[in-house]
Protein backbone atom coordinates (compact mmCIF):
# COMPACT_ATOMS: atom_id res chain seq x y z
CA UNK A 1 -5.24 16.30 14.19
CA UNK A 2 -2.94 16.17 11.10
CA UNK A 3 -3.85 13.73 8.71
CA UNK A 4 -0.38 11.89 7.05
CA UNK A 5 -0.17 11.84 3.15
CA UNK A 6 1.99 9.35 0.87
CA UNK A 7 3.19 8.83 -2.29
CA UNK A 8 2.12 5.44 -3.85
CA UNK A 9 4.38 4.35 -6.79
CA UNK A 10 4.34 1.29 -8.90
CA UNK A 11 7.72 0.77 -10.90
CA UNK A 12 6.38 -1.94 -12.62
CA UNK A 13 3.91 0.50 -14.34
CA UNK A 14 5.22 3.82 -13.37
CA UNK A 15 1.94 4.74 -11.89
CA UNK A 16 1.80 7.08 -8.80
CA UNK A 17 -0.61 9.03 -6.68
CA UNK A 18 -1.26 9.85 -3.04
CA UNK A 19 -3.37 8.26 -0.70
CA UNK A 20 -3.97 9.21 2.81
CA UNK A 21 -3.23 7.11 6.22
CA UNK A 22 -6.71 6.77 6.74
CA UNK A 23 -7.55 5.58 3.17
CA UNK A 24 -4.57 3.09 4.25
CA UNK A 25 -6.87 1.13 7.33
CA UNK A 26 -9.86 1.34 5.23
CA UNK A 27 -9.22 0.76 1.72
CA UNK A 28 -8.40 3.46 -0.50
CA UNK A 29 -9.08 3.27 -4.90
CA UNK A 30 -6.56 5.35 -5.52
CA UNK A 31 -4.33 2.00 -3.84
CA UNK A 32 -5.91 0.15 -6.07
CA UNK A 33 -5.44 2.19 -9.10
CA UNK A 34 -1.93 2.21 -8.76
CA UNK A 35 -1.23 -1.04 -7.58
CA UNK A 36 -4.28 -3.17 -7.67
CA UNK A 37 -5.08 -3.70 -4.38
CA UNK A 38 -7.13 -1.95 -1.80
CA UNK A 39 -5.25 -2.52 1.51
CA UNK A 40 -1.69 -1.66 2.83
CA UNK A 41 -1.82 -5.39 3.72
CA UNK A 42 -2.57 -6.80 0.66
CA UNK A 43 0.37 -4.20 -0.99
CA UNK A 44 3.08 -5.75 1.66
CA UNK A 45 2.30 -9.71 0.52
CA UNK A 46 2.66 -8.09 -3.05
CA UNK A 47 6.34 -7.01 -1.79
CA UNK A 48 6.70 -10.62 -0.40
CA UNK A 49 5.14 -12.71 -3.77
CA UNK A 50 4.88 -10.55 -6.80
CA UNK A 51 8.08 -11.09 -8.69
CA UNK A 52 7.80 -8.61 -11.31
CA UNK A 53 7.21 -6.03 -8.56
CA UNK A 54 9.64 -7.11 -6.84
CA UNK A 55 11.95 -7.08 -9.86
CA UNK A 56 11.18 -3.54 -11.01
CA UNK A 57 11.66 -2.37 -7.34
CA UNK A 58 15.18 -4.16 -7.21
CA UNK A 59 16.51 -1.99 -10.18
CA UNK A 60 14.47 1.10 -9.71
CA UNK A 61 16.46 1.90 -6.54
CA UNK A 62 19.84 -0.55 -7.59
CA UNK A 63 19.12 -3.10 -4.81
CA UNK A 64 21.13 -5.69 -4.31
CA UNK A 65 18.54 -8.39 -3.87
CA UNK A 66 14.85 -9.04 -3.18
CA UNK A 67 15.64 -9.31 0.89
CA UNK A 68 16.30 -5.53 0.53
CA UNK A 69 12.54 -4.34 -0.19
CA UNK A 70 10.41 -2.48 1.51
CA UNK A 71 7.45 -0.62 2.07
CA UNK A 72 9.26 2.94 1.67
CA UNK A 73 10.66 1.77 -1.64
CA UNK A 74 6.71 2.39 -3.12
CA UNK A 75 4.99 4.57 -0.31
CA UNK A 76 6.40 7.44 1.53
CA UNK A 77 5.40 10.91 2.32
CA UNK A 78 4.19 13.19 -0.10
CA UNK A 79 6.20 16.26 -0.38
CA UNK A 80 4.35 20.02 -1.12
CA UNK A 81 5.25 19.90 -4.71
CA UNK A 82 4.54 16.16 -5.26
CA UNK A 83 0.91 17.06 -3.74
CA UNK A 84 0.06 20.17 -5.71
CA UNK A 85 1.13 18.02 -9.02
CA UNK A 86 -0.85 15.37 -8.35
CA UNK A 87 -4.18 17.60 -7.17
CA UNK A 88 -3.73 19.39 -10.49
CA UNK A 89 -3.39 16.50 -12.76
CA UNK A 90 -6.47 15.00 -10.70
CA UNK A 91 -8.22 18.45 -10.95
CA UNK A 92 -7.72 18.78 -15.19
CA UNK A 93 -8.76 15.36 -15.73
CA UNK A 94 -12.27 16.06 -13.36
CA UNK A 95 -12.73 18.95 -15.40
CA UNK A 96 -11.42 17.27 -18.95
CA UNK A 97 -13.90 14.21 -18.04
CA UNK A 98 -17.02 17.16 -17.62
CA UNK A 99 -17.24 16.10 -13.86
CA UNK A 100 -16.94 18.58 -11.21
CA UNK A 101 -14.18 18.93 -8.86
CA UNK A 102 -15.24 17.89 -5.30
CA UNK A 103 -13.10 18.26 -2.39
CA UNK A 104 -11.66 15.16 -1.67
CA UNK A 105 -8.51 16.05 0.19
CA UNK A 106 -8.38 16.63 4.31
CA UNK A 107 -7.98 20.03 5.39
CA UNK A 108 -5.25 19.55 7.52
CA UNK A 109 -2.66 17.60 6.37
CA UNK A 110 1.42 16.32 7.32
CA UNK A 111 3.75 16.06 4.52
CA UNK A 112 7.63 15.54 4.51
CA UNK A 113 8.07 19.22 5.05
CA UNK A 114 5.80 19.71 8.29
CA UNK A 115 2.09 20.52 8.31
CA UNK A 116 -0.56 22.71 6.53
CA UNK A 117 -3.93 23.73 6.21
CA UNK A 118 -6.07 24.05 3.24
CA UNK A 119 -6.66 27.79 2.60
CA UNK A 120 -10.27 27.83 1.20
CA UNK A 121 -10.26 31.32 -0.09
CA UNK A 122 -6.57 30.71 -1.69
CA UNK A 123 -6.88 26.86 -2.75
CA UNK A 124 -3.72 25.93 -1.75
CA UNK A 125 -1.97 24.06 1.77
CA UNK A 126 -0.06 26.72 3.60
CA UNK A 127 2.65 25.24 5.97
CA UNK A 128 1.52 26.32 9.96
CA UNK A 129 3.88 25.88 12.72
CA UNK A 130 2.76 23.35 15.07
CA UNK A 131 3.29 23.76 19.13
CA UNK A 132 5.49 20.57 20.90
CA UNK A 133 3.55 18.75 23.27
């Protein structure tokens, strides 16, 4: 099973990482870091009752009004790139911090350009092709 990725972005502070779907249904810190929250749920009343959220989302992406929020205007899948950028910022400041770099992402992953698998002996995702059911 393929494990979905997102992008988490805050306009209000221009804060962004990725958190899985998982992390989603059971709390995730990296949610929290972002946004200040733990769960999804919590994130979606911020969408409903958090003006200056709602006001940075409204003219990040030129809405029209506050009706026309939503949930993909601050999470949506992660693309390749997006990944690999975040990974290595989170990998420099592990090693800038004297920590040491665990593994923390799934192996298999789905991102907006299909699925991949984390090549150990490269250390990098590596698109597969995926049979229809």
């Amino acid at each position: 099973m393929f494990e979905k990725l997102y992008l988490i972005y805050n306009p209000l502070t221009g804060s962004r990482d990725w958190v899985s779907e998982r992390e989603f249904k059971i709390g995730s810190l990296r949610l929290k870091k972002v946004f200040g929250v733990l769960y999804l749920d919590d994130l979606k009343y911020m969408l409903q009752f958090n003006p200056q959220l709602k006001n940075s989302i409204i003219k990040e992406n030129n809405l029209m009004n506050e009706e026309q929020i939503c949930l993909k205007h601050v999470c949506r899948l992660v693309t390749k790139d997006e990944l690999t950028e975040l990974l290595n910022n989170e990998a420099r400041d592990l090693t800038q911090n004297d920590q040491s770099f665990y593994d923390t992402h799934p192996s298999r992953i789905e991102l907006k350009e299909g699925y991949f698998l984390w090549n150990e002996e490269n250390g990098c995702y590596e698109k597969v092709v995926v049979a229809a059911k």
